[in-house]
Protein backbone atom coordinates (compact mmCIF):
# COMPACT_ATOMS: atom_id res chain seq x y z
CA UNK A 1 -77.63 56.71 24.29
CA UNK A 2 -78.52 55.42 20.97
CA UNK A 3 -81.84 54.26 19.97
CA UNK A 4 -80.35 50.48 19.80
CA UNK A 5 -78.87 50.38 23.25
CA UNK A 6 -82.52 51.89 24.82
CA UNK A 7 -84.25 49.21 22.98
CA UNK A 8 -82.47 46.38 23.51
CA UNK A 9 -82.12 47.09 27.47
CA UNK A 10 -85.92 47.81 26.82
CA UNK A 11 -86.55 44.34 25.26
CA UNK A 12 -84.32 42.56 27.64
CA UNK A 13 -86.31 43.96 30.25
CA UNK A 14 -89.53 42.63 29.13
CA UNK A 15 -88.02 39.16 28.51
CA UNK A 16 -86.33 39.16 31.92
CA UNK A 17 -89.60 39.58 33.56
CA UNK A 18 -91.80 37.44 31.31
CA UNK A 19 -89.45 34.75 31.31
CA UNK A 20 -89.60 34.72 35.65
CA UNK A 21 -92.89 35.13 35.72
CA UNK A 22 -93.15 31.95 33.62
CA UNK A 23 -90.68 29.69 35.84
CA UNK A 24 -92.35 30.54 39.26
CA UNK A 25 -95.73 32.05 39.05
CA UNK A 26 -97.49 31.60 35.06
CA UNK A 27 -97.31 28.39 33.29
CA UNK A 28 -94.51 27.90 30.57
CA UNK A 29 -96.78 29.40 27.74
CA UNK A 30 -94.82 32.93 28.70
CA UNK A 31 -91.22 31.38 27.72
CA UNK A 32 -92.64 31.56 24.29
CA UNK A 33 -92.90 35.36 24.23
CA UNK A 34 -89.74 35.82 27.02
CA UNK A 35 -86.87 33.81 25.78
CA UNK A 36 -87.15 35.66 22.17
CA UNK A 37 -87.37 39.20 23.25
CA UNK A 38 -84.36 38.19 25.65
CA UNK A 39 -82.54 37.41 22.63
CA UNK A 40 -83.54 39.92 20.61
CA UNK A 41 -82.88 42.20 23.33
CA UNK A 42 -79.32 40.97 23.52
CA UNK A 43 -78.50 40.84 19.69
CA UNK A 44 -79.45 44.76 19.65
CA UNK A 45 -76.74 45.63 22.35
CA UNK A 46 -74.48 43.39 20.85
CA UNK A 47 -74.78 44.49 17.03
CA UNK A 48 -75.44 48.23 17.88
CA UNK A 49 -71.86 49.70 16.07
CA UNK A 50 -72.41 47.13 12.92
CA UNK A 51 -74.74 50.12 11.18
CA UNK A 52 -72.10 52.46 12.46
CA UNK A 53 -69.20 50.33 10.38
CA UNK A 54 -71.04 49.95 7.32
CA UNK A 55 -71.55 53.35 6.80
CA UNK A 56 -68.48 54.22 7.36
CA UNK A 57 -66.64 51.62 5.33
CA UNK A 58 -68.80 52.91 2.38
CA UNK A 59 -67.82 56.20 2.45
């Protein structure tokens, strides 16, 4: 796996918890630090060949 893919599934993870843990147990403050690495999370699994293409186009 690349270092991306880890990470992101890493970071959605985190978010996935923190962001449960702030609907039913925590108070909201946690969607502040969930919802983000959700998205972050995402946008690394998503964007993970763009690096890939770039190099490649410049060769």
């Amino acid at each position: 796996m690349q270092s991306q893919i880890i990470w992101g599934i890493l970071l959605l993870a985190a978010g996935l918890v923190l962001t449960v843990l702030s609907v039913t147990v925590i108070p909201v403050f946690f969607l502040f630090y969930g919802i983000p690495l959700l998205l972050i999370g995402a946008a690394l699994i998503i964007f993970r060949r763009r690096e890939e293409i770039i190099e490649e186009a410049a060769d």
